[in-house]
Protein backbone atom coordinates (compact mmCIF):
# COMPACT_ATOMS: atom_id res chain seq x y z
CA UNK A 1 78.04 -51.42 44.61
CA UNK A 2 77.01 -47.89 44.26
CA UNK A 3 78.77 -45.36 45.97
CA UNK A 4 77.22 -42.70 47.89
CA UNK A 5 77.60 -39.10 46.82
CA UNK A 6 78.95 -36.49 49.14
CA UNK A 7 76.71 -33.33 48.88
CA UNK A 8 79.04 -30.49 47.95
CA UNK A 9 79.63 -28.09 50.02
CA UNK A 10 77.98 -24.19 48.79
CA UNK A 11 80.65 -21.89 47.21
CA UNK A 12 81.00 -18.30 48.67
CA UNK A 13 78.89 -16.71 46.94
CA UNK A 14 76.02 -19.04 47.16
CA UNK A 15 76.60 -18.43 51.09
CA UNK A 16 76.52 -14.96 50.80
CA UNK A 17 72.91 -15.19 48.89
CA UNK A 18 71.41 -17.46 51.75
CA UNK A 19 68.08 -16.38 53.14
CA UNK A 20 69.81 -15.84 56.27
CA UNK A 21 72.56 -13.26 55.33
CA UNK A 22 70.27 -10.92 53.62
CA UNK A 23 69.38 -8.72 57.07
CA UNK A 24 72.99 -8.95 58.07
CA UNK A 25 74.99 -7.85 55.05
CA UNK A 26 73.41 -7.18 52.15
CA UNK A 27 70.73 -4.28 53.69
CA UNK A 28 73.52 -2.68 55.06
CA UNK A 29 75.40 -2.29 52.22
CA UNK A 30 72.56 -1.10 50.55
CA UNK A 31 72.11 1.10 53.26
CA UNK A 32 75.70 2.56 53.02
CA UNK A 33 75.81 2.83 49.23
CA UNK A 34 72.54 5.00 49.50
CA UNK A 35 74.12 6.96 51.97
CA UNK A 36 77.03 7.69 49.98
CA UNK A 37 74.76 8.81 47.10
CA UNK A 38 72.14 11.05 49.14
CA UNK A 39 75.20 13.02 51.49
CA UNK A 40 75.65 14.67 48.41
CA UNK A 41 72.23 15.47 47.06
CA UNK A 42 71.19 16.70 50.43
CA UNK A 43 73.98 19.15 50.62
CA UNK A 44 71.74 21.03 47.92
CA UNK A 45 68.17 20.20 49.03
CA UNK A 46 66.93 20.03 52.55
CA UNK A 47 64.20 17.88 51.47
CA UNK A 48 66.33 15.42 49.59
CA UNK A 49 68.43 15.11 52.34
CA UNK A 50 65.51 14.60 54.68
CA UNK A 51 63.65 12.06 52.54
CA UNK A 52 67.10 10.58 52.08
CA UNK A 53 67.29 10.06 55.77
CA UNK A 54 63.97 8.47 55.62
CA UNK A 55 65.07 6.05 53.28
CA UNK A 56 67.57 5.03 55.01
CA UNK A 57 65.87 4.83 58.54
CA UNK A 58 63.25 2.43 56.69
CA UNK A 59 65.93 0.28 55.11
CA UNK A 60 67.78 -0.17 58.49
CA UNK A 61 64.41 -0.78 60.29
CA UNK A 62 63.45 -3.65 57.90
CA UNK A 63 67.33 -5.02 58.13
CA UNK A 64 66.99 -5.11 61.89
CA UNK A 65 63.39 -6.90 61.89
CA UNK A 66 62.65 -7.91 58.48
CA UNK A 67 59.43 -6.90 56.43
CA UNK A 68 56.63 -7.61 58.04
CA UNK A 69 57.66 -6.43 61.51
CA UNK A 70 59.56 -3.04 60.02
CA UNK A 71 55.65 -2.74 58.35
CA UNK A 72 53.83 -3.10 61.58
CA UNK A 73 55.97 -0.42 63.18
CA UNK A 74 55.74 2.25 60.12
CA UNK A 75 51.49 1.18 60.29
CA UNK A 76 52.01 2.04 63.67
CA UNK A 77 53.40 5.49 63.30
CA UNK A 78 51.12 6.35 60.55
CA UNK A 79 48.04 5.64 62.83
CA UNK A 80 49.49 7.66 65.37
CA UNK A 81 50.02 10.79 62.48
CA UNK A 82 46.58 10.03 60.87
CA UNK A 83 44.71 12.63 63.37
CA UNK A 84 47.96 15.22 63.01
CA UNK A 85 46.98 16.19 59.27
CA UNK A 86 49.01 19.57 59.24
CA UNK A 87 52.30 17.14 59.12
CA UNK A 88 53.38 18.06 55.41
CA UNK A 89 57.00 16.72 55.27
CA UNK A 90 57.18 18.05 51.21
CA UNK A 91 57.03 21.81 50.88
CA UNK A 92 54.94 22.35 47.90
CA UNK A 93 53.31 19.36 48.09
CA UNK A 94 50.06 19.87 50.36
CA UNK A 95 48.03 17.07 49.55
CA UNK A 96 50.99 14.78 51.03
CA UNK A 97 50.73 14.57 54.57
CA UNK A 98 53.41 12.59 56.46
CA UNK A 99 51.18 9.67 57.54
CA UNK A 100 50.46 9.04 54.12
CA UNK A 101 54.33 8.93 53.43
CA UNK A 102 54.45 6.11 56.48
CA UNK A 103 51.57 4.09 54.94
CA UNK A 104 52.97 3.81 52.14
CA UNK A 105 55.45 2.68 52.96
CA UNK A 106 54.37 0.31 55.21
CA UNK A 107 52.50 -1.16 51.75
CA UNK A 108 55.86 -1.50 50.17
CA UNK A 109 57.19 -3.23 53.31
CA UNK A 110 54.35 -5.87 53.32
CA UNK A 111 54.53 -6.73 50.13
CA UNK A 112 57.01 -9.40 49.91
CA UNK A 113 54.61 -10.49 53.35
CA UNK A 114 51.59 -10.67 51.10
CA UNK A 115 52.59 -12.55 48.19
CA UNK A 116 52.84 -15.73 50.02
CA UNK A 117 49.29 -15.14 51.92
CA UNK A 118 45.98 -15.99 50.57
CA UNK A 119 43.80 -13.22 50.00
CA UNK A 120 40.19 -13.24 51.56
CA UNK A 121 37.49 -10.13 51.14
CA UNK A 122 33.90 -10.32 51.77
CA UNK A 123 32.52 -10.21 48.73
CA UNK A 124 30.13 -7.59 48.93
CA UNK A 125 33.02 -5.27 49.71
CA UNK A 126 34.73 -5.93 46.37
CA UNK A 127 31.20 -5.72 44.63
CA UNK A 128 30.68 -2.43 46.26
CA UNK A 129 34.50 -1.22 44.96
CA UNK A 130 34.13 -2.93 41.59
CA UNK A 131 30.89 -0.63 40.88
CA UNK A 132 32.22 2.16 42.41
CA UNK A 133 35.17 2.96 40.59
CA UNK A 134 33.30 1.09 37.32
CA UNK A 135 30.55 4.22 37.72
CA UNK A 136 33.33 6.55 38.94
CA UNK A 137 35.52 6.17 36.14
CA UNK A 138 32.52 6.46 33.44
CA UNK A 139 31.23 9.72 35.11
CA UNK A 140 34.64 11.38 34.76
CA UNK A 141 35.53 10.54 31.17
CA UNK A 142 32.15 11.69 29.93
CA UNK A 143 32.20 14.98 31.66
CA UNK A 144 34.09 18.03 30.35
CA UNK A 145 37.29 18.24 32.77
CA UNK A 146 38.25 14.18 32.76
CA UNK A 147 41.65 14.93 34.11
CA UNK A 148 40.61 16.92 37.27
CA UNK A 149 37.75 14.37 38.28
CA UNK A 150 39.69 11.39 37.73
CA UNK A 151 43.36 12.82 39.82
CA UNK A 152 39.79 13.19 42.57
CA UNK A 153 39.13 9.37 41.95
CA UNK A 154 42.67 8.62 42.63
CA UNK A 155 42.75 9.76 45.95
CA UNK A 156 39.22 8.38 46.58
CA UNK A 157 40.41 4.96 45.75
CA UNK A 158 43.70 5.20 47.90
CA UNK A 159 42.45 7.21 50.88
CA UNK A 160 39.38 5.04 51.24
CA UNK A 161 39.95 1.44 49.64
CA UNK A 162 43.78 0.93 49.57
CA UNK A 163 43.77 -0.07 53.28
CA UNK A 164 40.70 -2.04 53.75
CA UNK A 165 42.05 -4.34 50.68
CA UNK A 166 45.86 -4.65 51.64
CA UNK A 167 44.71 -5.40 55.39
CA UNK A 168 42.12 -8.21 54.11
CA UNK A 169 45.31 -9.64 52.45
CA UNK A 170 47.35 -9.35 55.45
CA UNK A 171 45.16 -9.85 58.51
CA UNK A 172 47.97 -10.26 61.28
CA UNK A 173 47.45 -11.16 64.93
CA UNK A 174 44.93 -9.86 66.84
CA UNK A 175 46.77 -7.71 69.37
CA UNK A 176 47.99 -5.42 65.94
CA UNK A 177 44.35 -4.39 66.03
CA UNK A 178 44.96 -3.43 69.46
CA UNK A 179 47.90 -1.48 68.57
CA UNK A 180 46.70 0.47 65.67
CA UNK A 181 43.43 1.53 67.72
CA UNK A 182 45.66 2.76 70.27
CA UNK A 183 48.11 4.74 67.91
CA UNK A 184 45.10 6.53 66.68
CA UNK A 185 43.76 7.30 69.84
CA UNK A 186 47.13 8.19 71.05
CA UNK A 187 47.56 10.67 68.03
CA UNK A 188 44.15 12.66 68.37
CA UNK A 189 45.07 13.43 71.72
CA UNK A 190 48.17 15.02 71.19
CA UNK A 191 46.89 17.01 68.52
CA UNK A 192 44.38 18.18 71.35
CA UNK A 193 47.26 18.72 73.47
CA UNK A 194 49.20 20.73 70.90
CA UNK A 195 45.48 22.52 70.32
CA UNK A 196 45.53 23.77 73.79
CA UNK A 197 49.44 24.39 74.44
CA UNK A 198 49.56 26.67 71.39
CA UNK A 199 45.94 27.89 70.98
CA UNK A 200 45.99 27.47 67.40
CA UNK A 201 42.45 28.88 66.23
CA UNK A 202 40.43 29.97 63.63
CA UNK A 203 37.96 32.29 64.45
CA UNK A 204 38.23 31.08 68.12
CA UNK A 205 37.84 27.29 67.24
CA UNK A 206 40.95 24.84 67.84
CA UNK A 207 43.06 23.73 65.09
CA UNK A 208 45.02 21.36 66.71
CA UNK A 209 47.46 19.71 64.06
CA UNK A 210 44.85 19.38 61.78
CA UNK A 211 44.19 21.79 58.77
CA UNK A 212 40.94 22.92 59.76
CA UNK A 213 38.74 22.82 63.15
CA UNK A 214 36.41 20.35 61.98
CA UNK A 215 39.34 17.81 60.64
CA UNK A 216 40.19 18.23 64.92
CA UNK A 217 36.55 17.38 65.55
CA UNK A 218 36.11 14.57 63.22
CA UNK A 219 39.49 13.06 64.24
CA UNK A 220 38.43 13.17 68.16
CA UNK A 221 35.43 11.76 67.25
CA UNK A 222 36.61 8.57 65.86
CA UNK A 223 39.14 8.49 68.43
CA UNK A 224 36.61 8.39 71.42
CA UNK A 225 34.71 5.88 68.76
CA UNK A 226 37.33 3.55 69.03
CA UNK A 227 37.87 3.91 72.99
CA UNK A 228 34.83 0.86 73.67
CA UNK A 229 36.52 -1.14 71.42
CA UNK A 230 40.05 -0.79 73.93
CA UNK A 231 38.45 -1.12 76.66
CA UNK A 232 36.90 -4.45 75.64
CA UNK A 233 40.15 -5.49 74.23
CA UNK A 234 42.26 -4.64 76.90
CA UNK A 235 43.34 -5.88 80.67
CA UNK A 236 41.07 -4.09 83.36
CA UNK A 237 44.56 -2.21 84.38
CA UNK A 238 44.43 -0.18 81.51
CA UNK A 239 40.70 1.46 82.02
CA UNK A 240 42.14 4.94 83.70
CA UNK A 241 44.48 5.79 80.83
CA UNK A 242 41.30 5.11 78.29
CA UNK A 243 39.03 7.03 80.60
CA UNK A 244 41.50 9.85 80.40
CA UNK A 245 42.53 9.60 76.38
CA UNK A 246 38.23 9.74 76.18
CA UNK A 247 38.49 12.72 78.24
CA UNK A 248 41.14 14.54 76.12
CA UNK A 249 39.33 13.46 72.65
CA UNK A 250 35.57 14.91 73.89
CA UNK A 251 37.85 18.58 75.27
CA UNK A 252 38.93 18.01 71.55
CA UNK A 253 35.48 17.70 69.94
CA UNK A 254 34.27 20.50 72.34
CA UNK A 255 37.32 22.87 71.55
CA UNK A 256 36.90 22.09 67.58
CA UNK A 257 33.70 23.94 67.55
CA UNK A 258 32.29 21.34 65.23
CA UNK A 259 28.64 20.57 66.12
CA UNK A 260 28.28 17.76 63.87
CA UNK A 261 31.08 15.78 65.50
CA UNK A 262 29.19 16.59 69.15
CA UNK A 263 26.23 15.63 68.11
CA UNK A 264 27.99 11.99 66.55
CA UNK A 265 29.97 11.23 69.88
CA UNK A 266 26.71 11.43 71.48
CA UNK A 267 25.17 8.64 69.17
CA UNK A 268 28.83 6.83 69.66
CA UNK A 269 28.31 6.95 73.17
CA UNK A 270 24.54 5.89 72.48
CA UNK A 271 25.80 2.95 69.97
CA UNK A 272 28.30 1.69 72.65
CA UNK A 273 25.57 1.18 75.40
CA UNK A 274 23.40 -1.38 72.90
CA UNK A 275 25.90 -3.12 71.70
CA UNK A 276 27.73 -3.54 75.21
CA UNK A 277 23.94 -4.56 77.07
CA UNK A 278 25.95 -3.88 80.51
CA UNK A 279 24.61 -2.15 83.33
CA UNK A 280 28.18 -1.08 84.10
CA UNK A 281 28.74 0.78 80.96
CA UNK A 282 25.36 2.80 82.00
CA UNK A 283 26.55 2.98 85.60
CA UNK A 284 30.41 4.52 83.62
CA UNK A 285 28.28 6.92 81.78
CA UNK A 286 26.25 8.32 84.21
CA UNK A 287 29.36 9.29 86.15
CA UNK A 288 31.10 10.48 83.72
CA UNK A 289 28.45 12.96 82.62
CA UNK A 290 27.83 14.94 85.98
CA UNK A 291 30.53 17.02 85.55
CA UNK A 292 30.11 17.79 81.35
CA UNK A 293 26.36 18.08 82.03
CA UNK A 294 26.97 20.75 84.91
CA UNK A 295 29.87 22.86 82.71
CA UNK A 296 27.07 22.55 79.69
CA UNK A 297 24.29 23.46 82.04
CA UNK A 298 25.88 26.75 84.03
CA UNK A 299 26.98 28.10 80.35
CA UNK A 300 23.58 27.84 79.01
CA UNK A 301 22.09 29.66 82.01
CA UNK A 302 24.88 32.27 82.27
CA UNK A 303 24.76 32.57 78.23
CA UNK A 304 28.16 32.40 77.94
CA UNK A 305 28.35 29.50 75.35
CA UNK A 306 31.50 30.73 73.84
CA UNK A 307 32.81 29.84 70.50
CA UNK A 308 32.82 25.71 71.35
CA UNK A 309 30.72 22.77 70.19
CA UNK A 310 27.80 23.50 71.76
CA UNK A 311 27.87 27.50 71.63
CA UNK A 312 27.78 27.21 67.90
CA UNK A 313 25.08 24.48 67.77
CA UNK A 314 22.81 26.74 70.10
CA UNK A 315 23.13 29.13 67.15
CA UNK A 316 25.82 31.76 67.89
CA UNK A 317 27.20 34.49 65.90
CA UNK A 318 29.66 32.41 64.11
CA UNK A 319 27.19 29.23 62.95
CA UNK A 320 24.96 31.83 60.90
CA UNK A 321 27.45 32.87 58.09
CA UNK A 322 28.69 28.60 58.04
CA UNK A 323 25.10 27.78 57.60
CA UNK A 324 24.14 30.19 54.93
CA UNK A 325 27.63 28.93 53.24
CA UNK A 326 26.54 25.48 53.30
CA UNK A 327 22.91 25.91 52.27
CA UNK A 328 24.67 27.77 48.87
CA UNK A 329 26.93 24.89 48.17
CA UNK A 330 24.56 22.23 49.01
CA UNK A 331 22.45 24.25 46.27
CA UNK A 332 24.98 23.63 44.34
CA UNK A 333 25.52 20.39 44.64
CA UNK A 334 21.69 19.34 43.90
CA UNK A 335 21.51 21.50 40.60
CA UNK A 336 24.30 19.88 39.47
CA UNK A 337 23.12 16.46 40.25
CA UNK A 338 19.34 17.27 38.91
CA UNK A 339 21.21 18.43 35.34
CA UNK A 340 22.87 14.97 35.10
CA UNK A 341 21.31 12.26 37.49
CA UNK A 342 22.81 9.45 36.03
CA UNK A 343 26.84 10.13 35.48
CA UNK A 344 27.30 13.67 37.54
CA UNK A 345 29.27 15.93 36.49
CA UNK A 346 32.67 14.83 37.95
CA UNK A 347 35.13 14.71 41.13
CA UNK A 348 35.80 18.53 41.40
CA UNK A 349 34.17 21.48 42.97
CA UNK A 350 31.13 19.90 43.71
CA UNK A 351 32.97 17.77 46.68
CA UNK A 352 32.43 20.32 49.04
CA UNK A 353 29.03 20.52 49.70
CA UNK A 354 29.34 19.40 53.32
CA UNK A 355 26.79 16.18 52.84
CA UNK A 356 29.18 13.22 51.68
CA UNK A 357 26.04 11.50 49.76
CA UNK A 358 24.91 14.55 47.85
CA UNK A 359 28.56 15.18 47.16
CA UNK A 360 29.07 11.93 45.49
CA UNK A 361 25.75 12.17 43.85
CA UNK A 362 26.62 15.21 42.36
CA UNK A 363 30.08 13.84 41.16
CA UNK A 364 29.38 10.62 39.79
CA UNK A 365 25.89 10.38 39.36
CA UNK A 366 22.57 7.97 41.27
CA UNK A 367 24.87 4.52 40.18
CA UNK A 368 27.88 6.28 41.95
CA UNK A 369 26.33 6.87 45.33
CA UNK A 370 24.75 3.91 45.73
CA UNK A 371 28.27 1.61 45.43
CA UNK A 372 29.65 4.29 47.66
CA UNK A 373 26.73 3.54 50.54
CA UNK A 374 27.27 -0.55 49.83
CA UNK A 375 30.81 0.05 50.36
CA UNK A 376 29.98 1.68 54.11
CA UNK A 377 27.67 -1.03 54.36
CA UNK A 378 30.53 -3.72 53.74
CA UNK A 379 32.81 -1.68 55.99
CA UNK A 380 30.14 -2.29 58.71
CA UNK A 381 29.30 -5.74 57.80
CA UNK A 382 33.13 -6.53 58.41
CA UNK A 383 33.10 -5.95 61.87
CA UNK A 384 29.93 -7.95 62.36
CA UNK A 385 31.06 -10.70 60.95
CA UNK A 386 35.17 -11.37 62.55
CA UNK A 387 33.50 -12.41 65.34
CA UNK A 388 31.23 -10.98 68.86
CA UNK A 389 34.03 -10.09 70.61
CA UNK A 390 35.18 -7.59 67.79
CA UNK A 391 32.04 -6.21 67.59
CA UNK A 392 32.84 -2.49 68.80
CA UNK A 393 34.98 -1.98 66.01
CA UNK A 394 31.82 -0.95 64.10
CA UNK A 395 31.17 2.41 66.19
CA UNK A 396 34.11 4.12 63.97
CA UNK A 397 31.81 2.96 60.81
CA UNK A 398 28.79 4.02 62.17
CA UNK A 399 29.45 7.29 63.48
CA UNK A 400 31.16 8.12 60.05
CA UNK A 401 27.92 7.20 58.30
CA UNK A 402 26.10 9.47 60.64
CA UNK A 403 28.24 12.72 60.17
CA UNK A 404 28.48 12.16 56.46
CA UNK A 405 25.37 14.40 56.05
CA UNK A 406 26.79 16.99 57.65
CA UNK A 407 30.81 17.13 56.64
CA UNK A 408 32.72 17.57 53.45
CA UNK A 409 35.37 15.05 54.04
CA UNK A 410 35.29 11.80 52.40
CA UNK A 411 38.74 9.53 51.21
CA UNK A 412 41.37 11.48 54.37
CA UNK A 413 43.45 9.40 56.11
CA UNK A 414 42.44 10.31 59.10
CA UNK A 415 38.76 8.73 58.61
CA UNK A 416 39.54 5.19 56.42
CA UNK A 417 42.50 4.48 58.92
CA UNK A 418 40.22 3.89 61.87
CA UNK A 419 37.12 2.28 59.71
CA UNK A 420 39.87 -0.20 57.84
CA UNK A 421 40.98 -1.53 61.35
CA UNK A 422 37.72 -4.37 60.89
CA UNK A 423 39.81 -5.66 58.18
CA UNK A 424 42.78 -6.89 59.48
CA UNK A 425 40.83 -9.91 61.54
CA UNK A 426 39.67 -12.94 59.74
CA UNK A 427 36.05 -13.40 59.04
CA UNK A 428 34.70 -16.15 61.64
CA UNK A 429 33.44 -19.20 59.61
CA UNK A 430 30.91 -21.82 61.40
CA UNK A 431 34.12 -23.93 62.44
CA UNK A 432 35.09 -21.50 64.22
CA UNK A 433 32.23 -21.11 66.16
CA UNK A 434 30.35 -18.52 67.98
CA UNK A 435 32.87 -17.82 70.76
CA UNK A 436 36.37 -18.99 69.08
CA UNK A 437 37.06 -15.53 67.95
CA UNK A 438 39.48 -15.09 65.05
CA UNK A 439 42.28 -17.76 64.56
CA UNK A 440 45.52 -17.63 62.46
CA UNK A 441 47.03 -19.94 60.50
CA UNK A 442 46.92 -21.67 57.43
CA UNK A 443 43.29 -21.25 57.36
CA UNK A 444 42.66 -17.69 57.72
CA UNK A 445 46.06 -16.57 55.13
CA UNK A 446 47.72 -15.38 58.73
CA UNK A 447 51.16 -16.70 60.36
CA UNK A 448 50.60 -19.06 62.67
CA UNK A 449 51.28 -17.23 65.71
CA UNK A 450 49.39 -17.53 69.28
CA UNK A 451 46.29 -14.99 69.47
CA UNK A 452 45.54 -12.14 71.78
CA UNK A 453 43.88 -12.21 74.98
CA UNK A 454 40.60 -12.28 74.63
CA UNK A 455 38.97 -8.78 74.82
CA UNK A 456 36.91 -8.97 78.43
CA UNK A 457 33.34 -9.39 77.94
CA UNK A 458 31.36 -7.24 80.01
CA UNK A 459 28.29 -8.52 82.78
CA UNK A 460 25.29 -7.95 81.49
């Protein structure tokens, strides 16, 4: 007769290396033994020490709540310092602004989160990338500064395709989408509030925490894009504090001076009453308006337009000299894309001709441009396709794609943050069907947690 085995009991150290202890001892000895290394450093170099604290803030987040949640909270927080681009944490280092520091980092976090999901991208997204940088990367090696125009690339690629991609990987509950959208919002208006508090101008246009008054414009904007998409996500209870955050974002596109972002919040606002088909979004409207229309109305008549939004789209002094500025560069840009059609002549100088498409024309040539409008057409098509009740999520797309003609900025933060938010919901399959909305689980790559309330549907 056999006899039975007794299953021997783990050693120490095998108990110390269980999944279970990680969190609880081995983070915060890595936590200490950084600390004891960094006191040092940072005695010499303030921004050692602070980057040093930010290491170790990070490591004790994730030991407290583990990876994925330590990455939703540091997504969070980079949201929220999208819109505040004149954040620079790194003296020295300009083109590193603390939100992208935060996402980052939020990456790293999710990584050990995203090897065990399955990975799901619409394919005419990863067509439209694979061309892109295919074309991108040709036009900068056969033009005379490679180096330059492919350091341009770089950012391109992680400003404006890094997030899309690690969110279609990720796609988390619902109600992150929620949160993210709100973070934005939340962090154009206090870069309005900061705009007004310290009056911040330039030439008597806002600044805001931004680096330039039509970064403040663009970013409240997208913010006020994204405010249908709340309210259609979000209990009833919480329409007054969106109403409001709208309020502050338009005082923030009026204060920036920048007449292309006016002139795009009024299509948003256009977009958001066909899509929603609701006689109370018309009714909301119309209410809202009396009072901007009387303000815009009595400043007309008394010709005191000032230095705002409208003033300079009526033509005042200060839109003359910008509009002979652009008309040069724009120049620019279209002799250098008529001397080399088909590869450019790189991602430098020719980036600021304040019209996105001729920009990238210019740069990277007719093959170039055209990946780079598929790719905003797959960035739409995302939030078409997760589902009906997700559908306001492509206002942020669309008004981008509008003020492209008339702006200079292309792979920020502050832009590919709000149009990436599409990405982190599942595509809706026919199972699902037409009023399931997006699901986790095994199916979709996502933990199998329960779903957000669904967003309220309005009464047609």
């Amino acid at each position: 007769m056999a006899t039975q085995q007794v299953p021997r009991e783990p050693g120490p150290v095998r108990r110390l290396l269980r999944r279970r202890y990680h969190g609880a001892i081995l983070a915060p000895l890595l936590t200490w033994g950084l600390l004891a290394v960094l006191i040092p450093l940072a005695m010499k170099s303030v921004v050692v020490g602070v980057l040093g604290m930010a290491l170790v803030a990070g490591l004790t987040l994730v030991a407290a709540v583990g990876f994925e949640k330590a990455a939703m909270v540091l997504f969070f927080v980079g949201f929220a310092m999208a819109p505040m681009d004149r954040v620079r944490p790194v003296p020295g280092l300009d083109i590193v602004a603390a939100s992208d520091l935060l996402l980052f980092a939020a990456v790293v976090c999710l990584f050990p989160v995203l090897v065990h999901r399955t990975f799901g991208l619409q394919a005419l997204f990863l067509i439209a990338v694979g061309v892109f940088v295919s074309a991108a990367l040709v036009a900068s090696v056969v033009n005379p500064e490679p180096i330059i125009s492919l350091l341009s690339i770089a950012r391109l690629l992680v400003g404006a395709i890094m997030l899309p991609v690690v969110f279609a990987w990720w796609r988390p509950r619902p109600e992150v989408v929620v949160a993210l959208a709100l973070a934005y919002v939340g962090g154009a208006g206090i870069s309005v509030a900061q705009a007004v508090l310290s009056g911040d101008s330039l030439y008597g246009r806002y600044i805001g925490l931004t680096m330039h008054p039509n970064i403040l414009g663009l970013c409240s904007m997208l913010a006020l894009a994204l405010i249908p998409f709340l309210l259609s996500a979000l209990p009833r209870s919480y329409a007054p504090l969106l109403v409001a955050a709208a309020a502050v974002n338009a005082y923030g596109v009026w204060i920036s001076g920048s007449r292309a972002a006016l002139v795009v919040a009024v299509l948003a606002a256009g977009v958001y009453v066909l899509i929603s088909r609701s006689i109370n979004v018309v009714i909301l409207f119309f209410g809202l308006s009396i009072a901007p229309i009387w303000i815009v109305a009595r400043a007309i008549v008394s010709g005191e337009e000032g230095n705002n939004a409208l003033g300079r789209l009526l033509g005042n002094a200060t839109s003359t000299p910008s509009d002979l500025d652009r008309e040069m560069l724009r120049q620019v840009a279209v002799d250098n894309f008529t001397a080399n059609p088909l590869f450019g002549v790189g991602f430098g100088d020719v980036l600021e001709a304040h019209n996105v498409y001729l920009q990238i024309a210019a740069a990277g040539g007719i093959i170039t441009v055209a990946a780079f409008l598929l790719l905003l057409g797959a960035t739409v098509r995302q939030a078409l396709i997760i589902g009906p009740r997700y559908l306001m999520l492509a206002i942020p797309a669309v008004s981008y794609i509008a003020i492209a003609p008339l702006t200079s900025l292309v792979w920020d933060r502050y832009i590919w943050t709000a149009l990436a938010l599409p990405f982190l919901l599942p595509i809706l399959t026919s199972r699902s069907g037409p009023e399931s909305g997006p699901q986790s689980g095994p199916e979709t790559g996502a933990p199998e947690t329960a779903s957000a309330p669904a967003p309220r549907q309005e009464t047609p």
